[in-house]
Structure formats: C-alpha cells, structure tokens
Protein backbone atom coordinates (compact mmCIF):
# COMPACT_ATOMS: atom_id res chain seq x y z
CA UNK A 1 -28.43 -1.25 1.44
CA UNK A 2 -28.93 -0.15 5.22
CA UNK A 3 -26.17 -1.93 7.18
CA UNK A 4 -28.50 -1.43 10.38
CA UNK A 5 -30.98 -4.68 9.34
CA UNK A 6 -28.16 -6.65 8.81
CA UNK A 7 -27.23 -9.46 11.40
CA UNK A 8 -24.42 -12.04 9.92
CA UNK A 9 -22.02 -11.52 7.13
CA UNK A 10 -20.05 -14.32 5.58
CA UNK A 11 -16.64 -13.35 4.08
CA UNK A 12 -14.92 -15.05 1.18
CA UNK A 13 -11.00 -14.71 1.69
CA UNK A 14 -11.66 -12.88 5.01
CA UNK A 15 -7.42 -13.00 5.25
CA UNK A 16 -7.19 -10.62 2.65
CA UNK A 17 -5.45 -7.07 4.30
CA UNK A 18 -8.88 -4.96 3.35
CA UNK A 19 -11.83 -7.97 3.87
CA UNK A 20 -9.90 -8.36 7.55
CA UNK A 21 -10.57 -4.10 7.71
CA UNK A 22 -13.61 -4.39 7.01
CA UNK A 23 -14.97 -7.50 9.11
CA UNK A 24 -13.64 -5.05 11.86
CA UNK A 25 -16.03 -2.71 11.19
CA UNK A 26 -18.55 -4.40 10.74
CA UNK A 27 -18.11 -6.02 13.73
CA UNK A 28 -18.23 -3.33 15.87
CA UNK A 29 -21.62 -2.38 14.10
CA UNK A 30 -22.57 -5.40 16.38
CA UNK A 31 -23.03 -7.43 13.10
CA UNK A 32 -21.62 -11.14 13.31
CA UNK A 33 -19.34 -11.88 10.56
CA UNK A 34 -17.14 -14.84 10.03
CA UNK A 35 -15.52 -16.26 6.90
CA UNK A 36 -12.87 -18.69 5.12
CA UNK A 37 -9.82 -18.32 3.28
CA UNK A 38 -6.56 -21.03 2.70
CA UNK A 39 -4.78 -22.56 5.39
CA UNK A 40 -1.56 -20.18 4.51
CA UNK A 41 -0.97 -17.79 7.63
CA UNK A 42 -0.87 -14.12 7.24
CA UNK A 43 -0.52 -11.33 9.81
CA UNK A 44 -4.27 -10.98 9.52
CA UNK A 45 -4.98 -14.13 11.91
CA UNK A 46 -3.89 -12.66 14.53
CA UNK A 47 -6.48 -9.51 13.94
CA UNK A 48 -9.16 -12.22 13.36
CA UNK A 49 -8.69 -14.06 16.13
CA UNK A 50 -8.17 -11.25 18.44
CA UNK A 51 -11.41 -10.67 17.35
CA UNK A 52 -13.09 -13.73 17.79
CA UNK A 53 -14.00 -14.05 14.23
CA UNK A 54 -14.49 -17.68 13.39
CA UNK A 55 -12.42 -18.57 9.82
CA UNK A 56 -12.65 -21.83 8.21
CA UNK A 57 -9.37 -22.29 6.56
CA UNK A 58 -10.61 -24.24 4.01
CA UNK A 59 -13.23 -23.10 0.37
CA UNK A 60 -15.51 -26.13 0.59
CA UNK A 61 -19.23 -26.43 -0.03
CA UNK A 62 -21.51 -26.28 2.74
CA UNK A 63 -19.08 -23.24 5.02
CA UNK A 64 -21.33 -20.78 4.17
CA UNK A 65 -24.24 -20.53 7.06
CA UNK A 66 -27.82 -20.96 5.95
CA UNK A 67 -28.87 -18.03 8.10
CA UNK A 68 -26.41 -15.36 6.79
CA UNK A 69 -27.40 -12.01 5.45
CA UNK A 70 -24.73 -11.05 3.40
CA UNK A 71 -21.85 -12.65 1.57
CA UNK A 72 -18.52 -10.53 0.72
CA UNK A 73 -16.11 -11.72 -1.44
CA UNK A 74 -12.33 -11.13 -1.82
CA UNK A 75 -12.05 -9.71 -6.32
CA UNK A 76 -9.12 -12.65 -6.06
CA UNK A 77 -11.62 -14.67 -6.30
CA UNK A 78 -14.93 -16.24 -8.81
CA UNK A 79 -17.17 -18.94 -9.48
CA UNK A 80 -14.42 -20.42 -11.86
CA UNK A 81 -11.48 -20.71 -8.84
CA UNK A 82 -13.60 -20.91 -6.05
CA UNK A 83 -16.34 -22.88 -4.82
CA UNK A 84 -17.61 -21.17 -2.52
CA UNK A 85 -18.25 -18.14 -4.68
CA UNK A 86 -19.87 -20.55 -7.28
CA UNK A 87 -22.02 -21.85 -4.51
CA UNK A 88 -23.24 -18.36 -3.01
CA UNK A 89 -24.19 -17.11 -6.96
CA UNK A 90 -26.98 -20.37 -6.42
CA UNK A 91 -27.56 -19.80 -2.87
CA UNK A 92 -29.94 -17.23 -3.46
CA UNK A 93 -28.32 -15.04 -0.27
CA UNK A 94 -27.16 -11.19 -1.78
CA UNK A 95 -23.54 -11.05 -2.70
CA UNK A 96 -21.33 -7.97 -2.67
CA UNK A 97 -17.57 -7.81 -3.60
CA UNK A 98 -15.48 -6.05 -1.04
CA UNK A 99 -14.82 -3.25 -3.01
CA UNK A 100 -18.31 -3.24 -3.22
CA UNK A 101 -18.88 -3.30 0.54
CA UNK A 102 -16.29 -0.70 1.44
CA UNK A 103 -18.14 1.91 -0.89
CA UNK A 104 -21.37 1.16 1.10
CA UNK A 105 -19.49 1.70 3.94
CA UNK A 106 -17.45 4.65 2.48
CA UNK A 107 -20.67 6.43 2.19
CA UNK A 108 -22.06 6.56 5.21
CA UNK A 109 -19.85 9.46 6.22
CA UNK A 110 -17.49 12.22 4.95
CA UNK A 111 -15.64 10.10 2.39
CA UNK A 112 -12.06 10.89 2.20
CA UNK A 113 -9.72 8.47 -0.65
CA UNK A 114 -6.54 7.98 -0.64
CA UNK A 115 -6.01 6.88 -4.22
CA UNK A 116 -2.65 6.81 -6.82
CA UNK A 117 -0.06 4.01 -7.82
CA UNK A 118 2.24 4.69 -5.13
CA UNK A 119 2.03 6.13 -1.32
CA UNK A 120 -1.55 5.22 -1.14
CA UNK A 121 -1.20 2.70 2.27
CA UNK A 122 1.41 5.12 4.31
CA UNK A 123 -0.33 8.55 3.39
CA UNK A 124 -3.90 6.75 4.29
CA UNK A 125 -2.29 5.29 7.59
CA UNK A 126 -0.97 8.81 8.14
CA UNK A 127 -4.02 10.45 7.78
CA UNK A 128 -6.18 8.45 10.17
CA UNK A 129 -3.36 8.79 12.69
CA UNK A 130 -3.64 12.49 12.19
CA UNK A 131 -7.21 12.90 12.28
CA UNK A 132 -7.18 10.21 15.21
CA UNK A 133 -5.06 12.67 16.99
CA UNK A 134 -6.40 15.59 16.50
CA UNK A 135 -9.86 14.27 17.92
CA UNK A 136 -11.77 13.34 14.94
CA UNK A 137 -12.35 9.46 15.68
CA UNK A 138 -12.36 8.49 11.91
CA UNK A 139 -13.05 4.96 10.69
CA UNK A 140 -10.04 4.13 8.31
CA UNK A 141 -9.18 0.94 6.62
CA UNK A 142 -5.87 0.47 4.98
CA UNK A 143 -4.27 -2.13 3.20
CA UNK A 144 -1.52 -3.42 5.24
CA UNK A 145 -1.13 -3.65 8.94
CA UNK A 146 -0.38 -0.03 10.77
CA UNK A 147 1.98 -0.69 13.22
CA UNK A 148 0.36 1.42 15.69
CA UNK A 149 -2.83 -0.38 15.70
CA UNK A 150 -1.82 -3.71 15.12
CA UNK A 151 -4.41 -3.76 12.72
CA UNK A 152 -5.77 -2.68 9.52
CA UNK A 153 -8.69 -0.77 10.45
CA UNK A 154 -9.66 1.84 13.02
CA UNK A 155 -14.36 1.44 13.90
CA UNK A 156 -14.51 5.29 14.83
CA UNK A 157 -17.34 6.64 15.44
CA UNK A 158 -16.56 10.29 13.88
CA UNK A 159 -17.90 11.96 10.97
CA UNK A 160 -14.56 10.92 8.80
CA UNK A 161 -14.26 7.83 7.04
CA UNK A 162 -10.22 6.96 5.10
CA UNK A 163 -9.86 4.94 3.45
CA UNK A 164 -6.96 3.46 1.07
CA UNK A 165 -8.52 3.41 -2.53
CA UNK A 166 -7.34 0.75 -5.33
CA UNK A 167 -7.55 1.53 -8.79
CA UNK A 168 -7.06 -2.04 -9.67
CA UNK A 169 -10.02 -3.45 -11.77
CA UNK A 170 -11.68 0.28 -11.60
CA UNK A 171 -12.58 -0.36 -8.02
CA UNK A 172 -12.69 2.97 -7.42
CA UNK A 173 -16.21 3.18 -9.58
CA UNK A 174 -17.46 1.60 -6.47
CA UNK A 175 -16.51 4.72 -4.01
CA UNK A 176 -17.93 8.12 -3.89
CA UNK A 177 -15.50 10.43 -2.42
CA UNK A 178 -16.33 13.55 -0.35
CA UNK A 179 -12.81 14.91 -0.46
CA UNK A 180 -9.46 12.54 -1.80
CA UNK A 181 -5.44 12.49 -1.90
CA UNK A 182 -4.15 11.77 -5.28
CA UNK A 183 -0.55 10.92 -4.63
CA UNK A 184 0.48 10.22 -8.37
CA UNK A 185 -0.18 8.67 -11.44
CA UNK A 186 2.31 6.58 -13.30
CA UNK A 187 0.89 3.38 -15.52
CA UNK A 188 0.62 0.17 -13.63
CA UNK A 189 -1.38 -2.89 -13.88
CA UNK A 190 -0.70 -3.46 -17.63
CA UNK A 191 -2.61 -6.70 -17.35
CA UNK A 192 -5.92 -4.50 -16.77
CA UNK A 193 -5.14 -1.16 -17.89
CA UNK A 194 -3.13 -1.31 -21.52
CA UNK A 195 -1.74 2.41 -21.81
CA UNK A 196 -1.43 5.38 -19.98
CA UNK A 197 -4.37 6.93 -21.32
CA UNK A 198 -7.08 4.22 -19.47
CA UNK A 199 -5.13 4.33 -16.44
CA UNK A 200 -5.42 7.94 -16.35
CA UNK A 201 -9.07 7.48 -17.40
CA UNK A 202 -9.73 5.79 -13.97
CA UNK A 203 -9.02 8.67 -12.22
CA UNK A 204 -10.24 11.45 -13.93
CA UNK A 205 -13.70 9.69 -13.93
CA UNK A 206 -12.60 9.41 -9.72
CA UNK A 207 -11.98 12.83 -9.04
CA UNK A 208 -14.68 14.08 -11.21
CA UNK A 209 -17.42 12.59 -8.52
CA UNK A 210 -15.82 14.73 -5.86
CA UNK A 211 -18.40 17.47 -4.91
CA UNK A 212 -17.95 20.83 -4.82
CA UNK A 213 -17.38 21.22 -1.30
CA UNK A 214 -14.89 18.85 -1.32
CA UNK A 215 -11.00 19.00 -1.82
CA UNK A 216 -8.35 16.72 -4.20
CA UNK A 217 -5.46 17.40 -2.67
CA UNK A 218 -3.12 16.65 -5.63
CA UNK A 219 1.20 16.28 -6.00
CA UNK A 220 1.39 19.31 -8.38
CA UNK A 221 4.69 18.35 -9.12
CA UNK A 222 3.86 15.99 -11.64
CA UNK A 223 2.06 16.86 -15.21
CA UNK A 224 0.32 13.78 -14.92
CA UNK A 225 -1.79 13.96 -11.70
CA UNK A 226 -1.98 17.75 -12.68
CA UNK A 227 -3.79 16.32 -15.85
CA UNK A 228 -5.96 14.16 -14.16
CA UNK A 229 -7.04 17.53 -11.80
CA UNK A 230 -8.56 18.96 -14.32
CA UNK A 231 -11.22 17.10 -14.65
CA UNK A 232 -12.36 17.71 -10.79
CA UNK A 233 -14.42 20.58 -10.34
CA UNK A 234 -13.91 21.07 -6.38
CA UNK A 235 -11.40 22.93 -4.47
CA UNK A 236 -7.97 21.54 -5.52
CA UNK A 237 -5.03 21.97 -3.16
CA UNK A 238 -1.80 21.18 -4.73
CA UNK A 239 1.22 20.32 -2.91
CA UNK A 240 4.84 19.43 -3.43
CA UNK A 241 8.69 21.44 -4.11
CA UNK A 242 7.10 23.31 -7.11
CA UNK A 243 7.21 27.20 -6.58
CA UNK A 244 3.88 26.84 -8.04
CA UNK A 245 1.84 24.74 -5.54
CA UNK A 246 -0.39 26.00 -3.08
CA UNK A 247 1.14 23.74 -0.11
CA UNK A 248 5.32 24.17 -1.03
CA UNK A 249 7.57 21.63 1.10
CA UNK A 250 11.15 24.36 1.98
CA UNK A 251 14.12 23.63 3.89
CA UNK A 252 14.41 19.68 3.67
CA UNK A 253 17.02 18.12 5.94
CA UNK A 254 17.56 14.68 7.22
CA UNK A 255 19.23 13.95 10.62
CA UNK A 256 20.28 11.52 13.28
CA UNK A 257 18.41 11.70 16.82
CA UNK A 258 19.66 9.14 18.92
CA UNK A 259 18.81 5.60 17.02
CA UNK A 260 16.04 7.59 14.85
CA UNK A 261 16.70 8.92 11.39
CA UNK A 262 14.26 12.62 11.38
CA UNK A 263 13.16 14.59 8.06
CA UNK A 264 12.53 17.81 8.81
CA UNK A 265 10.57 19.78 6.45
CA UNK A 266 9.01 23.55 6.33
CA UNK A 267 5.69 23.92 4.65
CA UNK A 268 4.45 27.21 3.16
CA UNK A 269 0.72 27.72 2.41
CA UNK A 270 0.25 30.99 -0.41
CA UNK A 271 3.55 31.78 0.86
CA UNK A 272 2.97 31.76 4.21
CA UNK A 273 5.08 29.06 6.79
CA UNK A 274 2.49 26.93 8.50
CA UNK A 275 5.80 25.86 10.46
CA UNK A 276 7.96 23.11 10.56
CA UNK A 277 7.34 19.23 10.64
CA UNK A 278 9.15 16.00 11.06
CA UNK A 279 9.10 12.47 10.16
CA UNK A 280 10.87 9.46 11.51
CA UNK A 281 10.03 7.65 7.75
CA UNK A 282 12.78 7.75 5.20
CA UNK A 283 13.05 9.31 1.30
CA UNK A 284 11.72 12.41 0.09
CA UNK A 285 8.35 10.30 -1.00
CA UNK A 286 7.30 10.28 2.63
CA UNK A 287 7.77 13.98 2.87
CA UNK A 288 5.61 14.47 0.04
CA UNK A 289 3.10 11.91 1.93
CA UNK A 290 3.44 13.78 5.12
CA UNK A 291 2.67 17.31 3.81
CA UNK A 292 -0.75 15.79 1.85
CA UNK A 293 -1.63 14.97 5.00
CA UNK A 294 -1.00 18.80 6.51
CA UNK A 295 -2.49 20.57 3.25
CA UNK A 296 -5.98 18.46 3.74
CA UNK A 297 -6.02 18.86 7.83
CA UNK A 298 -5.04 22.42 7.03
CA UNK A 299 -7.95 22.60 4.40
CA UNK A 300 -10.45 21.04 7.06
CA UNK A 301 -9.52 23.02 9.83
CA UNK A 302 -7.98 20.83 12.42
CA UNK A 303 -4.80 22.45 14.57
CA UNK A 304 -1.45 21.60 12.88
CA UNK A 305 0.34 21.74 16.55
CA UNK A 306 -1.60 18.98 16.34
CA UNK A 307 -0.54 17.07 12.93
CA UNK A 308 2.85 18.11 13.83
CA UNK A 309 3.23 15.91 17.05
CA UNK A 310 0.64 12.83 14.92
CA UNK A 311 3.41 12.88 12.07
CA UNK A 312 6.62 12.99 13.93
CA UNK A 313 5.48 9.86 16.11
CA UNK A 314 4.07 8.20 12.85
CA UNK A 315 5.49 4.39 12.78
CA UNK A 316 4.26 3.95 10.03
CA UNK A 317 2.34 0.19 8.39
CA UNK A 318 3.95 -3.00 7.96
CA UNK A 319 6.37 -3.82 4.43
CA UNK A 320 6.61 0.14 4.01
CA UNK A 321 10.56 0.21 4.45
CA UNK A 322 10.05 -1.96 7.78
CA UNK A 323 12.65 -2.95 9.93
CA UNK A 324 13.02 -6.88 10.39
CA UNK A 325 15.70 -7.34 12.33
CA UNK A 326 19.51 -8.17 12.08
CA UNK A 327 21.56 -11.29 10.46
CA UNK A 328 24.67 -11.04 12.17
CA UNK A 329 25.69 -7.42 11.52
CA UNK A 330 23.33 -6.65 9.29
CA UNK A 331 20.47 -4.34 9.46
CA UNK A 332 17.69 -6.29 7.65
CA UNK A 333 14.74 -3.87 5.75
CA UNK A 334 11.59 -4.86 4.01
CA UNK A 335 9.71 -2.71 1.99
CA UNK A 336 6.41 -3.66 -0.95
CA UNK A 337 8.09 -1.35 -3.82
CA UNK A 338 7.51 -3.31 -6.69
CA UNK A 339 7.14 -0.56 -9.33
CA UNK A 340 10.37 1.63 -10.63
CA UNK A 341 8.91 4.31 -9.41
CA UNK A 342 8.79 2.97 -5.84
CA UNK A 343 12.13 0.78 -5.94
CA UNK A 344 14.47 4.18 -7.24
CA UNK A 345 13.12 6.55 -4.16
CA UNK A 346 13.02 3.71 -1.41
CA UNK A 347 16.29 3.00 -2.23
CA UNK A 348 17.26 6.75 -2.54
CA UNK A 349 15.88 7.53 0.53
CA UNK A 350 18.32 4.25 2.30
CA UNK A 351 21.08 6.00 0.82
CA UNK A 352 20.53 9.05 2.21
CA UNK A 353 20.07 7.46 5.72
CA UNK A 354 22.88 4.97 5.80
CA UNK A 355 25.30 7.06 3.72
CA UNK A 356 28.43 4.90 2.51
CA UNK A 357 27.63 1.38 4.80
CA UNK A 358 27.12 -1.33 1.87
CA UNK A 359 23.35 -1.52 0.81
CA UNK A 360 22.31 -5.08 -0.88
CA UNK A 361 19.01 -5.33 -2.62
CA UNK A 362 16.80 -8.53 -3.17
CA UNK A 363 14.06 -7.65 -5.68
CA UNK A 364 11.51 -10.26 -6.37
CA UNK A 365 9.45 -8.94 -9.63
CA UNK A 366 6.05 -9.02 -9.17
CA UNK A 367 3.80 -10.29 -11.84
CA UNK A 368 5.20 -11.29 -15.90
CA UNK A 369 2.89 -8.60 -17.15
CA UNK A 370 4.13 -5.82 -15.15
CA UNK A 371 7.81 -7.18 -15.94
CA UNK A 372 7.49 -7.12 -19.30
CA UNK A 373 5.62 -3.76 -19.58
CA UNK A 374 8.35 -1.96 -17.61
CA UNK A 375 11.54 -3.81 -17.88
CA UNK A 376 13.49 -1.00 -18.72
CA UNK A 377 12.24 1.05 -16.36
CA UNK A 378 13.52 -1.37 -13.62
CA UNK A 379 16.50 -2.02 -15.23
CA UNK A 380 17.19 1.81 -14.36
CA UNK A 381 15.93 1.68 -10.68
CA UNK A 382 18.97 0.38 -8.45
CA UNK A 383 21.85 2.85 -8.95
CA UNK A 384 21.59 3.60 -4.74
CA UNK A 385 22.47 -0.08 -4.21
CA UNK A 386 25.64 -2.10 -4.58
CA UNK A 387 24.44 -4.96 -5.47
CA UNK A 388 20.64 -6.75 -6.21
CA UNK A 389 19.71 -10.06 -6.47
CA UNK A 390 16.36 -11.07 -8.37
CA UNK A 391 14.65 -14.07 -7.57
CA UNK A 392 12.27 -15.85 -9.98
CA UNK A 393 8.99 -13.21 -10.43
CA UNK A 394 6.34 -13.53 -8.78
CA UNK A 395 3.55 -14.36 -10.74
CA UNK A 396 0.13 -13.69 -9.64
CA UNK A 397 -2.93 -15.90 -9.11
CA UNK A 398 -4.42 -13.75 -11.90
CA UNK A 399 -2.28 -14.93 -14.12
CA UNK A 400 -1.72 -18.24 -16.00
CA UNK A 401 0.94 -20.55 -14.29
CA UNK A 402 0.67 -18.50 -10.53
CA UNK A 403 3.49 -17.69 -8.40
CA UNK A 404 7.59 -18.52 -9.27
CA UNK A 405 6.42 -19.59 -12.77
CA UNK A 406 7.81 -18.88 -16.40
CA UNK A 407 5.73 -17.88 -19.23
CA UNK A 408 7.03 -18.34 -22.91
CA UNK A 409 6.89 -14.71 -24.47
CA UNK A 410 7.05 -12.81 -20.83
CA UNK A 411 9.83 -10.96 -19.49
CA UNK A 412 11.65 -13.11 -17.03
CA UNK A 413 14.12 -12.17 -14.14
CA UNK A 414 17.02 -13.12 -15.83
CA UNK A 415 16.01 -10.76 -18.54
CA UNK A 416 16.27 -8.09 -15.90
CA UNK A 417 19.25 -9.33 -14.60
CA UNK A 418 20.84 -9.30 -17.65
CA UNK A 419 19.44 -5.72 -18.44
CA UNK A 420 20.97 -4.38 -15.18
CA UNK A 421 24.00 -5.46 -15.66
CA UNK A 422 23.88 -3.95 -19.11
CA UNK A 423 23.93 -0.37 -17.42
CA UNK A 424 25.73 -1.42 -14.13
CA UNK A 425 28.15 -3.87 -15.15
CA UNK A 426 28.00 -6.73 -12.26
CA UNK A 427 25.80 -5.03 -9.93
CA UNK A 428 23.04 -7.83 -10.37
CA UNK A 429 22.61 -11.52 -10.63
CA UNK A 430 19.93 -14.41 -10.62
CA UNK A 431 18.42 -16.39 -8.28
CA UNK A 432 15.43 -18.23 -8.78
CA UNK A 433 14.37 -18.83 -5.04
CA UNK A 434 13.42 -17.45 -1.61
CA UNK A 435 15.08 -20.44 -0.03
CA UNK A 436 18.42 -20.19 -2.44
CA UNK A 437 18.58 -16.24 -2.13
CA UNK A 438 19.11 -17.13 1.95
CA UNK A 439 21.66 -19.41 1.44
CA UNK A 440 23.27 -17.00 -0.99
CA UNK A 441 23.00 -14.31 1.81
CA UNK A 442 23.96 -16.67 4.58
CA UNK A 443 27.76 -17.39 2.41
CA UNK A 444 28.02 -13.36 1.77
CA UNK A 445 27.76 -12.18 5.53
CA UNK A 446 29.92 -9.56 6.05
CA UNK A 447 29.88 -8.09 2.59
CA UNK A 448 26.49 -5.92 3.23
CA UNK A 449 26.07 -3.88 6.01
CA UNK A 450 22.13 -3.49 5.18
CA UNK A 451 19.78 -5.99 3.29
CA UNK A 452 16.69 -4.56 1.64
CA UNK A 453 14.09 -7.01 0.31
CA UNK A 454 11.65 -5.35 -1.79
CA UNK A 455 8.12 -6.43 -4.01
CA UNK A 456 4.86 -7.15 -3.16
CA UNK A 457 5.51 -10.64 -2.97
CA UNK A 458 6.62 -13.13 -0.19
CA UNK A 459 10.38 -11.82 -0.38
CA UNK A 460 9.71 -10.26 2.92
CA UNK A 461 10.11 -14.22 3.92
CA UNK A 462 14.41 -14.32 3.09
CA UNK A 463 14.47 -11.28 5.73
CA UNK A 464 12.53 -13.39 8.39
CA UNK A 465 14.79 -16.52 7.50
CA UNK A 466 17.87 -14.78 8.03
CA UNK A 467 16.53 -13.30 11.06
CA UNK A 468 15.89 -16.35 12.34
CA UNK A 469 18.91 -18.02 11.35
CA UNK A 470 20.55 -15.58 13.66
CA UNK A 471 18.93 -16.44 16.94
C-alpha cells in the first residue's frame, strides 16, 4: 500500500492510545481521517479534538463515509461486537487493523521496536525524546500519553520511526524492525499465549527479521531475553549490572534535588565510562530503561552530551508511576503495573524514594486469566508496602462477563487477598469497588502518607476522586 494515493481514512475505536497515534500521523501526511468510538471519555479527546478530527461517539450503521479510502480498526474490536466492523467487511472499502497500519507505516523508514512485557511505553517515550533531542526528528507512537507532548505520537519527518511494539495477539508479525529494544521477557497474556515457550516464540520469530545491519539491544541480565537473542543474527548490544554485558550500568545512587528524586547512574561500554547519567524516574527498572536508550544512541552514533541532558529532563508518559495529586496529606501516585514483575520494582523503587513515610497500595487485578495464571506470583509482589487493598479484577472486554465481573473456576481478588495475607499476615484486604475503595481511603486519612494505585485498569479513577474530594 502507498500511503501517498490515499485521501480519507475512517478509524474504528479512534480513542484507543495507538489508533489516536496514528490518526496523528496520518494526518499530518495531509490525509483526512476521522472515526468513532463509545461515548466514555479518555485523555485521547483532547488529542483528537486538538486536532480537529471529527469522532462520532457512537458504533452505528451508516458512520462510515461512502467516499473513504481506508478503514482502520481498533483488534478490541470484530464483526461479532461491533457493527461497524461487520458493516465495513460488506462495504467493499479495504480494511486494515491498526497493528496492521502501524507496520505499513513502520516501514517506511528506519524501523526501530520497542518490544517486551514490561518497560515497553517509558523506554519508547524515552527514546523518541532522545532522538528528538539530539536532532533526529523521528516519528514515534507510544501507547500512553507522554507528558511532554501531550500526546501519543510525534509526525517527524526524520529517517527514524519508534515505535512501542505489542506482542499481544502476535502483533508484532505485522512489523519489520530495522533495529529493536527488547526490555524482557516474562509470560503474560495467558489467555493468548498458554506457556512460556509460545510467548518466547513471539519474539524469537521478532528479532529474527532484524537485518544484519541492525541492532537488538537486549537486558543481558536475564536468561530469558538472552534466549530469545539467539535467534537474531544482527549486532546484539546487551546491557544491564551483569559484568558480562557490553553496556554495564556502575555506581547507582538515588538522591534528593530540591522537590526532585535523581538516579544517577555510570555506564561503561567494553569497559570504558561513556560518563554519567541521571533520571528524575524512580526504581532501578527505569535505569535499566534509560541506559537501552544510551547503548542504541551510542550504537547509532548520536552525541551522548546529548542523551545525557534528553534523559535527565525526561517526564516521562502518563500512568507510569504518575503523580496525581494530594488527599489531604497524602501524596497520591498512579502507575499501569499490573504484572508481578512490574508491581514488586514500582513499589521497590517508592520505597527507596520515600524511605520510612507509610506507603498504601490499591491493586486492581487486571483480567481473571492473568489472575489465575499468576496468583502466586502476586501474592509475593507487595512486601515494599504496608498495606494493599484489591478491588474486584478487572475483567477485560475479551473476556466473558467484561469488567468487575466473577467467573466460576477463575481466580478472584479475594483469592489474592487471602493469599497475601497468607505470607504477610494482615497486610491486605478486599474491596470490591472503585467507589467503596474511596470511601475506605477517605475514613483512613492520616494513616498513609503515600497512596499508590496500580493496574491497567480504571483504578487510576480512586486517585482522581480523592483528589478531588480534596479541593
């Protein structure tokens, strides 16, 4: 497909974090694109109608134009939930998924994925911002909204294109990558992938496609992604506190300046400094994040004085350990971890800012099959908070009964709860809503000094309440 004969795109859950990204772009291709999606509001209207993209916030027969080129859809949706996408399969007019769309898109330039369970959204926000700053005018689309842009997308007109890359579904069979970050592997999505080894499948397959004049910059500090290397046969640059990797992170330190909490950090390339670098985001995961970002602008030849000053001013994207405000005394945080693996160094990386104040967690599971699949895993996951509330999980549109439902046979919250307490005797308790968990929150004020609400979810929403309750 040549994106240059195109003239109007129609967009199927244009609210969606990435389909928002990448009406941007094509946008400023001078393309007219509009859309629909539900009446809920996200943080995305506010991008679209900045933009003056026209969004019917309704799926009903008849939206779609007669005289449009191209429809996009979100993957949330098919003909059997939506009627619009049933429609456009009869319309006759070409249909693309976004996934779809973003690897035409992807391709155009110097492809560089960001892909792994966790990190993927900072260390592709990062990136862009780096490359931004050291002159490279990259497109980028990430999936949440970087604060510095107040957007998800940056239309650049350089020879880069970023871009945060899902395994979810094996979207990344859509993409092919010129160079890519792999920031780890650990199973997810047990509803699509059911072991380790297809997960790990997904990428090999990925990072096999990279060409041999292109880099996977890999965390060598973890057998898994290590595994998954080997099946790339371009340059691989491995980073991480491993003696062994080529990009080594020394002489970590965390420190106060004025209101901002600083990581410092020296990186060593073969065993030579490349100097020191900061960042104003918290836990050693960002660190890790942050020196990806140095060992591929390193690899590519841009000037680190210049990555040093892009990463230290970083503000990172929007539910990435966010700060929402206060509730009385209370510092009130918001972060997307919704995976052990996220949840333990998030929470790690509070403790090692706010040292002894009182750190509460509200965790809001997301999705029963994830629950189920890795209940003991996030059973183990909160020893850096007091205490943690769970509300009712989350369950996703993908799967039978949607969101704050129960399904006979699936792990629920109060089986977490109850597995919490099992190794932290007390620490956690149950309570099935958003609106509940404020009131809860509201009768303990005083007892927490800071209030992190964590999953992919809408738990950010007891932060905002409480916020608001405040005014």
């Amino acid at each position: 497909m040549d994106i240059k004969d195109l003239k109007k795109i129609y967009c199927i859950g244009i609210k969606g974090a990435g389909m928002t990204a990448v009406a941007e772009i094509l946008q400023s291709r001078g393309i007219a694109v509009s859309g629909s999606d539900t009446k809920e509001v996200f943080y995305t209207d506010e991008i679209l109608k900045r933009l003056d993209i026209q969004v019917k916030e309704e799926f009903t027969e008849g939206n779609i134009p007669d005289d449009c080129d191209l429809i996009v859809y979100s993957t949330a949706y098919n003909e059997d939930n939506n009627v619009e996408v049933k429609e456009a399969k009869t319309s006759g007019v070409q249909m693309m998924s976004y996934p779809e769309m973003l690897g035409v898109l992807f391709q155009e330039k110097l492809g560089i994925a960001v892909c792994g369970t966790h990190g993927k959204t900072t260390t592709t926000a990062m990136l862009a911002e780096a490359f931004s700053f050291a002159g490279k005018n990259p497109s980028a689309i990430v999936g949440s909204q970087v604060i510095a842009w107040q957007g998800s997308a940056l239309a650049g007109d350089g020879e880069y294109f970023i871009a945060e890359s899902d395994e979810y579904q094996n979207k990344l069979r859509f993409y092919q990558p010129w160079s890519a970050i792999l920031t780890s592997v650990d199973w997810d999505h047990p509803d699509f992938f059911p072991d380790m080894t297809s997960y790990k499948e997904v990428f090999k397959t990925f990072v096999a496609k990279i060409p041999k004049n292109g880099y996977l910059v890999v965390w060598g500090d973890s057998a898994d992604t290590i595994d998954v290397a080997k099946s790339a046969t371009c340059q691989i640059l491995t980073y991480g506190f491993g003696e062994d990797n080529l990009y080594r992170i020394m002489s970590h330190e965390s420190r106060i300046m004025g209101n901002v909490a600083m990581q410092s950090f020296e990186v060593f390339y073969d065993e030579k400094s490349l100097g020191e670098f900061e960042t104003p985001l918290s836990g050693k995961h960002n660190v890790l994040n942050s020196t990806a970002v140095i060992a591929l602008s390193h690899a590519v030849g841009l000037d680190l004085e210049k990555i040093k000053i892009a990463l230290a001013q970083v503000k990172g994207t929007s539910r990435r350990f966010e700060t929402i405000g206060k509730f009385n005394d209370a510092l009130l945080i918001d972060d997307y971890a919704h995976h052990p693996d996220e949840i333990k160094p998030t929470l790690s990386g509070a403790r090692a800012r706010f040292g002894d104040k009182k750190i509460w967690t509200v965790f809001h599971p997301h999705t029963f099959s994830r629950t189920k699949a890795l209940l003991q895993d996030f059973a183990q996951s909160f020893d850096d908070t007091e205490h943690v509330v769970v509300i009712g999980t989350y369950g996703s549109a993908r799967e039978q009964g949607g969101p704050a439902s129960t399904q006979g046979g699936e792990a629920s919250s109060e089986d977490l709860v109850k597995l919490i307490n099992k190794y932290n005797h007390g620490k956690a308790e149950y309570i099935p809503t958003i609106d509940e968990a404020v009131e809860y929150f509201k009768e303990k004020s005083g007892q927490y000094d800071v209030l992190i609400t964590m999953g992919a979810g809408d738990v950010w929403r007891v932060a905002e309440k409480l916020k608001n309750s405040s005014n």
